[in-house]
Protein backbone atom coordinates (compact mmCIF):
# COMPACT_ATOMS: atom_id res chain seq x y z
CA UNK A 1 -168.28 58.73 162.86
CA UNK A 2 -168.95 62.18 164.02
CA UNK A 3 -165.58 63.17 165.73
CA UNK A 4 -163.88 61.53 162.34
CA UNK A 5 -165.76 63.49 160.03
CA UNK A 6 -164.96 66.42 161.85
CA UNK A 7 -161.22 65.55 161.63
CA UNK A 8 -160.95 65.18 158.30
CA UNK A 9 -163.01 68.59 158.02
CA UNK A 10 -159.99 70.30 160.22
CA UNK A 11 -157.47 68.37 157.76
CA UNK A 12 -159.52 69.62 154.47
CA UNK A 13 -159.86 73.52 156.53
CA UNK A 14 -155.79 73.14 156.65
CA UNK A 15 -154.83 72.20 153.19
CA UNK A 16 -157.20 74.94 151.69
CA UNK A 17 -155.36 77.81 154.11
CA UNK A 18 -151.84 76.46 152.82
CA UNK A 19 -153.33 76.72 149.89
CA UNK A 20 -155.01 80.38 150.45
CA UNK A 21 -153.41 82.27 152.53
CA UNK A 22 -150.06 84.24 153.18
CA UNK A 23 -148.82 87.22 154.40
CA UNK A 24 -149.21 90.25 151.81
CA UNK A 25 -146.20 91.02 150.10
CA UNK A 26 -144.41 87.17 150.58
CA UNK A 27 -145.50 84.35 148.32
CA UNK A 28 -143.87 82.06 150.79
CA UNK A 29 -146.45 79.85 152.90
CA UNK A 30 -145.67 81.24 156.23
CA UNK A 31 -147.65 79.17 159.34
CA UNK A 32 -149.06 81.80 162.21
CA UNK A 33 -149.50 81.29 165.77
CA UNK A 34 -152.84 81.38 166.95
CA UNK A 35 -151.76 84.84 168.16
CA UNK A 36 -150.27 85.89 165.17
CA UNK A 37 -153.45 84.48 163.27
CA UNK A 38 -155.57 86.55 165.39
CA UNK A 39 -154.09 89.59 165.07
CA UNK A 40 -152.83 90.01 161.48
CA UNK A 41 -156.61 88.35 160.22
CA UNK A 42 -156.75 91.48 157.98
CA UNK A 43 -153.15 91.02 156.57
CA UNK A 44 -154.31 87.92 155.20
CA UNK A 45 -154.20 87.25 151.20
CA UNK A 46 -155.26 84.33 148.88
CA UNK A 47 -152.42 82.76 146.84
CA UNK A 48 -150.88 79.87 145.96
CA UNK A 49 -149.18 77.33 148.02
CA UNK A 50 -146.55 74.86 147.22
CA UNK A 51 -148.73 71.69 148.25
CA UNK A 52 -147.79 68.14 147.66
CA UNK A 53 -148.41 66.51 144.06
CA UNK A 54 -151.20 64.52 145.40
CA UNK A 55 -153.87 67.70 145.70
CA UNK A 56 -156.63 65.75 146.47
CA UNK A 57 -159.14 66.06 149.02
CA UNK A 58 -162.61 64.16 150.22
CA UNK A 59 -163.77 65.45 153.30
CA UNK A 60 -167.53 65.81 154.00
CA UNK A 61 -167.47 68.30 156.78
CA UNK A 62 -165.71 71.38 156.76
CA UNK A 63 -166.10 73.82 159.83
CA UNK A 64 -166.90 77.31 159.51
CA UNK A 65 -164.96 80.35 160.38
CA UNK A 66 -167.34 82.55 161.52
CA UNK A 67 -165.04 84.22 163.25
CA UNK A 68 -163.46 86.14 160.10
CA UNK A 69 -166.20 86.24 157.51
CA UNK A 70 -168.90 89.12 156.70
CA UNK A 71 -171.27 86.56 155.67
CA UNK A 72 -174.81 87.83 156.16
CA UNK A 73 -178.21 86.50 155.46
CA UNK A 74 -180.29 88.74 152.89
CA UNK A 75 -183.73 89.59 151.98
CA UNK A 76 -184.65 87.32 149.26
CA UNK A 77 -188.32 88.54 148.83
CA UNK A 78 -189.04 89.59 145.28
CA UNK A 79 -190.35 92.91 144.43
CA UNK A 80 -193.69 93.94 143.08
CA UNK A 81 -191.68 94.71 139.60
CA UNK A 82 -189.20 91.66 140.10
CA UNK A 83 -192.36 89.16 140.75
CA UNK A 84 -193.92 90.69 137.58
CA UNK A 85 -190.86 89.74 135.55
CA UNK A 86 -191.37 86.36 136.91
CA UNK A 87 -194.71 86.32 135.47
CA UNK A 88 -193.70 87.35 132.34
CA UNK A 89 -191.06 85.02 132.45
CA UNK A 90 -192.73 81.91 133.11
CA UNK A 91 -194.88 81.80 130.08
CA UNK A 92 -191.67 81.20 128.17
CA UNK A 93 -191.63 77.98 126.26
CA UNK A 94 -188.06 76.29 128.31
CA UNK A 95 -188.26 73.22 126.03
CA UNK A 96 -187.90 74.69 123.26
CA UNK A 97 -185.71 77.86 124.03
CA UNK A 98 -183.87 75.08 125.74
CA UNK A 99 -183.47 73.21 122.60
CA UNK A 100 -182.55 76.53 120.25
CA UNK A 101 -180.00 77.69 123.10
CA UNK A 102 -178.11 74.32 122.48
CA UNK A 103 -178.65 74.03 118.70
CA UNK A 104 -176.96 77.74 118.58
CA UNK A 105 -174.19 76.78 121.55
CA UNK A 106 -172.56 73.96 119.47
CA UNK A 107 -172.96 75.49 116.24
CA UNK A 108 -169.51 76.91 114.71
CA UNK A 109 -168.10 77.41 117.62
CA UNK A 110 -169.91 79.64 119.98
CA UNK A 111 -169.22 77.48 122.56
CA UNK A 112 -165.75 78.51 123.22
CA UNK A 113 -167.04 81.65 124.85
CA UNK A 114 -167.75 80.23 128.12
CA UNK A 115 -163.62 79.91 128.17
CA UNK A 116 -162.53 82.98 125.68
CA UNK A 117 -164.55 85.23 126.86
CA UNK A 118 -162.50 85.35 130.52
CA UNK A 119 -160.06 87.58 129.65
CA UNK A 120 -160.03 89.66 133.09
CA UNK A 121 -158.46 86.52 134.47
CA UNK A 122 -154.45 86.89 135.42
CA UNK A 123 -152.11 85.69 136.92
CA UNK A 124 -153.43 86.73 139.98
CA UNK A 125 -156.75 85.15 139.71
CA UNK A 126 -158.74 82.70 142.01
CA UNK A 127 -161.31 80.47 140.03
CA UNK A 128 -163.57 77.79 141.68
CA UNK A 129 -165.18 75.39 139.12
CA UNK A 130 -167.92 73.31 140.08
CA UNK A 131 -168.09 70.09 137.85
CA UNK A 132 -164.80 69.21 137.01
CA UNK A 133 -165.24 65.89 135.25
CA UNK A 134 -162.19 65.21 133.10
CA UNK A 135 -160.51 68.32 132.93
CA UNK A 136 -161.91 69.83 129.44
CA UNK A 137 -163.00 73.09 130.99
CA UNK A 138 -159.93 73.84 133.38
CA UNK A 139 -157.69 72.88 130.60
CA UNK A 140 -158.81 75.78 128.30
CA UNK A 141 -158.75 78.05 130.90
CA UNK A 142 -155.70 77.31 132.42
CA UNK A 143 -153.80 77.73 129.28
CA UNK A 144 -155.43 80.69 128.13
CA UNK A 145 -154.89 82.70 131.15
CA UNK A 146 -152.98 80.46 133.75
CA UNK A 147 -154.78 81.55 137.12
CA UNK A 148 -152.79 81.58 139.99
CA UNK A 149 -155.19 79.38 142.18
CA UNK A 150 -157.49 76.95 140.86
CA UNK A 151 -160.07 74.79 142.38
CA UNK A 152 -161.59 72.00 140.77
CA UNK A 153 -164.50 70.12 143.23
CA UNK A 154 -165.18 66.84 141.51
CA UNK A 155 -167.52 64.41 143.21
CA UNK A 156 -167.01 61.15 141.48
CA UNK A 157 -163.64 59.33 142.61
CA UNK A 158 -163.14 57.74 138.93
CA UNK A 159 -162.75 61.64 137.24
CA UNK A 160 -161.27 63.29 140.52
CA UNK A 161 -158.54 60.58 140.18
CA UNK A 162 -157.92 61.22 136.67
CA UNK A 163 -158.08 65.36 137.45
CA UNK A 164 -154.79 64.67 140.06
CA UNK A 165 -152.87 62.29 137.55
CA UNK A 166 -153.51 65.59 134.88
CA UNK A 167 -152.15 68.03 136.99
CA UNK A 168 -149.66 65.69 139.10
CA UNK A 169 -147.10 68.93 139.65
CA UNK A 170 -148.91 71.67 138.51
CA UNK A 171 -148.98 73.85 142.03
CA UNK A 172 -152.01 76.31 141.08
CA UNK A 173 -154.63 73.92 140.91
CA UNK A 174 -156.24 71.49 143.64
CA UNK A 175 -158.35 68.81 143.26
CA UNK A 176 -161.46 68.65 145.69
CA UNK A 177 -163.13 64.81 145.68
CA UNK A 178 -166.74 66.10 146.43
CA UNK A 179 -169.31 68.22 144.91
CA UNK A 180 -172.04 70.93 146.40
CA UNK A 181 -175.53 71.04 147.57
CA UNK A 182 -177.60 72.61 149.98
CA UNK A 183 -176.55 70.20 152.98
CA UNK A 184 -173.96 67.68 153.71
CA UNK A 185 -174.93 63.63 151.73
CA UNK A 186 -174.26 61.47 150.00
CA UNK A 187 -175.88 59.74 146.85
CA UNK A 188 -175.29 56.63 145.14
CA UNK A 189 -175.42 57.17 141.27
CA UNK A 190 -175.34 55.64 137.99
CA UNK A 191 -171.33 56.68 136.60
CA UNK A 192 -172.62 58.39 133.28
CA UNK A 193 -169.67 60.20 132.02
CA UNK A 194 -170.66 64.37 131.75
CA UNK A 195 -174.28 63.48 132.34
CA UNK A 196 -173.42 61.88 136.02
CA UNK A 197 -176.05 63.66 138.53
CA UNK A 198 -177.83 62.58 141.47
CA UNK A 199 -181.10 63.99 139.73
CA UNK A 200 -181.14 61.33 136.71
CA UNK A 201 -183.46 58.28 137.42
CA UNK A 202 -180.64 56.12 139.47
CA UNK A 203 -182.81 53.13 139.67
CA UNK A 204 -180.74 50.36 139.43
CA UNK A 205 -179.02 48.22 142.01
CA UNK A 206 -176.41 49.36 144.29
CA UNK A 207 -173.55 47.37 143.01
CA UNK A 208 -173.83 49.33 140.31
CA UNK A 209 -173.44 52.48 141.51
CA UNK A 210 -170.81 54.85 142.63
CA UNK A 211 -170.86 57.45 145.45
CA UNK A 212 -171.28 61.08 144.97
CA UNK A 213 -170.25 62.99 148.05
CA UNK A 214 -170.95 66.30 148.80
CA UNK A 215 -170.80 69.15 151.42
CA UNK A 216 -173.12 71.99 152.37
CA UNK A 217 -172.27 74.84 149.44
CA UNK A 218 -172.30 77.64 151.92
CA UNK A 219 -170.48 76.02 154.61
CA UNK A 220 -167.65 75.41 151.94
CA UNK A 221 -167.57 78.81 150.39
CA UNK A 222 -167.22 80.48 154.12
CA UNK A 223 -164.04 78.05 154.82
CA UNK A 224 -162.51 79.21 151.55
CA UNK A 225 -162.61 82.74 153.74
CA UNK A 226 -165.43 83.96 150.36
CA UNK A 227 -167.25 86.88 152.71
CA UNK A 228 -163.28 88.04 153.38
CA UNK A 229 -161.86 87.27 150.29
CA UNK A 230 -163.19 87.33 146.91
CA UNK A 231 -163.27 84.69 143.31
CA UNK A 232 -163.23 86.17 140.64
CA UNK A 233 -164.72 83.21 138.35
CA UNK A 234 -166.92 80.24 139.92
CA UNK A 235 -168.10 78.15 136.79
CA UNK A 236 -170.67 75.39 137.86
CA UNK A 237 -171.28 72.62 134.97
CA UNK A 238 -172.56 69.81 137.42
CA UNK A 239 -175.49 68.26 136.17
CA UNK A 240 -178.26 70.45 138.35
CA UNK A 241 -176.22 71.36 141.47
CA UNK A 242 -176.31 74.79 139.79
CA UNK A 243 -179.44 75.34 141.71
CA UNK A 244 -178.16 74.43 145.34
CA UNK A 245 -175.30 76.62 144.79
CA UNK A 246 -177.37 79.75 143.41
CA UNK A 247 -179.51 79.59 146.55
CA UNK A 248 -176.80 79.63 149.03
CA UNK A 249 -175.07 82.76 147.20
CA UNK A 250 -178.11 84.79 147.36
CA UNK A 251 -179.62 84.55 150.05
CA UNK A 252 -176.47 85.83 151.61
CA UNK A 253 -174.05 88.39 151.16
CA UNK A 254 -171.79 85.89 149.14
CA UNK A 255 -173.01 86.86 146.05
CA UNK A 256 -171.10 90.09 146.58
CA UNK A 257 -168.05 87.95 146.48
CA UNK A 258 -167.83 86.58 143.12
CA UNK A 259 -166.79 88.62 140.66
CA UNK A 260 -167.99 86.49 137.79
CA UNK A 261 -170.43 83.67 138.19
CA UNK A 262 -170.60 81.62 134.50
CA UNK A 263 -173.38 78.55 134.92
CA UNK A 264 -174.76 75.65 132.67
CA UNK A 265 -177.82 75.29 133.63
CA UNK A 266 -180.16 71.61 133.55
CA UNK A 267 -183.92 70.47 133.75
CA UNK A 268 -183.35 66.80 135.28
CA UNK A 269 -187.03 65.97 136.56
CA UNK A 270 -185.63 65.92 140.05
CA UNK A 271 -185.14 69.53 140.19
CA UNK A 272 -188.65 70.73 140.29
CA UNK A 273 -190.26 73.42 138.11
CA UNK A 274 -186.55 74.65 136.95
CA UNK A 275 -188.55 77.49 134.54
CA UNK A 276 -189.55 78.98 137.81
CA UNK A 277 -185.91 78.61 139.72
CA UNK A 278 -184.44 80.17 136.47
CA UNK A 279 -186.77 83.09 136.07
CA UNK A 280 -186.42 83.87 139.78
CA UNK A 281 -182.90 83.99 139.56
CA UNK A 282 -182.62 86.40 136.48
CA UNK A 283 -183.97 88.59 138.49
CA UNK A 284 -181.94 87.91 142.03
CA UNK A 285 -178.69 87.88 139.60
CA UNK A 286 -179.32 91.50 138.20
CA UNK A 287 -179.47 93.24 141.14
CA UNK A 288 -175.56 92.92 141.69
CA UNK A 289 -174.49 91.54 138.38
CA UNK A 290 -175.11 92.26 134.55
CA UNK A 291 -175.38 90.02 132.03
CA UNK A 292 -172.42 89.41 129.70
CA UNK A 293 -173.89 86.49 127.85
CA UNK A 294 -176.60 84.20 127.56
CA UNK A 295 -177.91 81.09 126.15
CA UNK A 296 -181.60 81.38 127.58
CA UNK A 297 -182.04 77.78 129.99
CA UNK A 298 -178.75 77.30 129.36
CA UNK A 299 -175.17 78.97 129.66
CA UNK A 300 -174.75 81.97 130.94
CA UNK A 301 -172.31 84.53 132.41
CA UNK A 302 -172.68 87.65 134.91
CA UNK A 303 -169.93 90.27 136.02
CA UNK A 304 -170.49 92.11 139.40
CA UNK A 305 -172.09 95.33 138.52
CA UNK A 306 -169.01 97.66 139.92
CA UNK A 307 -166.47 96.01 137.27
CA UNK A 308 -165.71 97.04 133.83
CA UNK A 309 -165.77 93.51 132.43
C-alpha cells in the first residue's frame, strides 16, 4: 500500500509541474533533464499547461521538494499585546455575531464581494480554492477575471466528477479529488450537498457514507513549489478545514506566499472552541496581511501587507 501511495504521489507531483512550470519567456511545456532541472531551478515560472481534458487527480501522498522551497517554521507565540487582544476578543458573543454576519451576507447582495471584490486577479493569476463543490464559486471568478491557472481541490468524488464534466476543455483549471487537513486520512461522511464535512455528526452506517480523502495541507502547498512561487488568491469554503489550513500557513513562512487569503469560516462542534482559533488568528493574520473585508465568524478577506490591493 505504501510504495503505491507513493506512486500515485510521484504521478499527482508530475501533473501539477506540467501544469506549473515552464521556462520564463515560453508558454510551451518544455520537460528538463534532471540536469537541466537542477540548474535552471531559479528560471522556473508557474503557468499553464496544455493537460488532457480529464484534469482530475486523487492521490493521497504527495512528496515534498525540499530541495527548492524556502519553507521555514515560525514563531507562533503570541505577544503580550497580541494575547491581550485575544482576551478582549473572546468575550465576543460568536453565536450571535455569527448569526448577524450571515443575516447581513445574504442580504441584497453583499455576498457577491467574496467574487467582485478580486479585481487584482489577471490573466496571469494563480488561484487555489479549497472547497470546490459544484463549481458556483470558480464559475464567478473565472468569468470575471479568467485566471490563468486554477485549482479546484474537491474531496467528494460525486462533485469532483461533476467539476471535470464543467470544465471538460477548459486548460486553466484542474480538478484535484481530495481536500486538506493537518495530516494525510481519510473519513467516511454523510454526502450533504455544501454542508458535507467530516466535523458534522456522521453517525450513521457505513453504507451510507462516502469517502472524503485528504492530504497533509502543508505537504501539498510545498509540492505546488508555494515557498518558491507565490498564489495570489487561496479561497477555502470547506466546511471547517479552514482551520487545518490556517495552521499550516502560519506557523511557517507560507503565509508570506499568498497574496490574498479569502476564508468562510464554520463552528461544527468537532472543531473545538472555534471563538478561540478565530481570535488567535486575527491576530497571526495582521501581522503580514490587512484586512479588506469582514463578516465577523464568518467571511473574510486579507491582502499581504506590501500590496496596494
Amino acid at each position: 500500500m505504501r510504495q503505491t501511495s507513493v506512486k500515485i504521489g510521484i504521478i499527482v507531483l508530475i501533473v501539477l509541474m506540467l501544469f506549473f512550470l515552464v521556462y520564463e519567456k515560453d508558454d510551451r511545456i518544455q520537460t528538463p533533464s534532471r540536469a537541466d532541472y537542477a540548474d535552471n531551478t531559479r528560471n522556473i515560472a508557474f503557468a499553464s499547461a496544455d493537460l488532457s481534458e480529464n484534469k482530475i487527480c486523487n492521490s493521497l501522498s504527495i512528496p515534498l521538494q525540499h530541495e527548492i522551497t524556502q519553507y521555514k517554521k515560525i514563531e507562533r507565540q503570541l505577544t503580550d499585546s497580541e494575547h491581550e487582544a485575544v482576551v478582549v476578543c473572546r468575550k465576543r458573543d460568536l453565536k450571535e455575531e455569527h448569526k448577524q454576519s450571515w443575516e447581513t451576507f445574504f442580504a441584497n447582495k453583499v455576498e457577491y464581494i467574496r467574487w467582485n471584490n478580486h479585481t487584482y486577479l489577471n490573466g496571469d493569476s494563480t488561484v487555489v480554492e479549497v472547497g470546490g463543490n459544484v463549481g458556483a464559486f470558480s464559475d464567478k471568478i473565472l468569468s470575471l477575471f479568467n485566471p490563468r491557472r486554477y485549482i479546484i481541490l474537491e474531496p467528494m468524488t460525486k462533485y469532483s466528477g461533476m467539476l471535470v464534466g464543467k470544465y471538460k476543455g477548459v486548460q486553466n483549471v484542474m480538478v484535484l479529488n481530495f481536500g486538506l487537513a493537518s495530516e494525510d486520512r481519510t473519513d467516511w461522511v454523510k454526502l450533504d450537498g455544501i454542508e458535507t464535512s467530516r466535523f458534522q455528526n456522521n453517525n450513521i452506517p457505513k453504507n451510507q457514507l462516502s469517502p472524503l480523502r485528504q492530504v497533509n495541507a502543508t505537504d501539498f502547498f510545498l509540492s505546488m513549489g508555494v515557498g518558491i512561487y507565490e498564489v495570489d488568491l487561496l479561497t477555502m469554503n470547506c466546511e471547517g478545514c479552514e482551520y487545518d489550513i490556517l495552521d499550516a500557513i502560519l506557523d511557517s513562512n507560507l503565509i508570506n506566499y499568498f497574496r490574498h487569503v479569502q476564508i468562510s469560516y464554520h463552528h461544527l462542534n468537532g472543531l473545538g472552541d472555534t471563538l478561540d482559533r478565530w481570535c488567535q488568528y486575527q491576530q497571526l493574520l495582521s501581522r503580514t496581511h490587512r484586512l479588506i473585508y469582514q463578516y465577523p465568524f464568518f467571511w473574510e478577506l486579507w491582502t499581504r501587507k506590501d500590496l496596494k490591493q
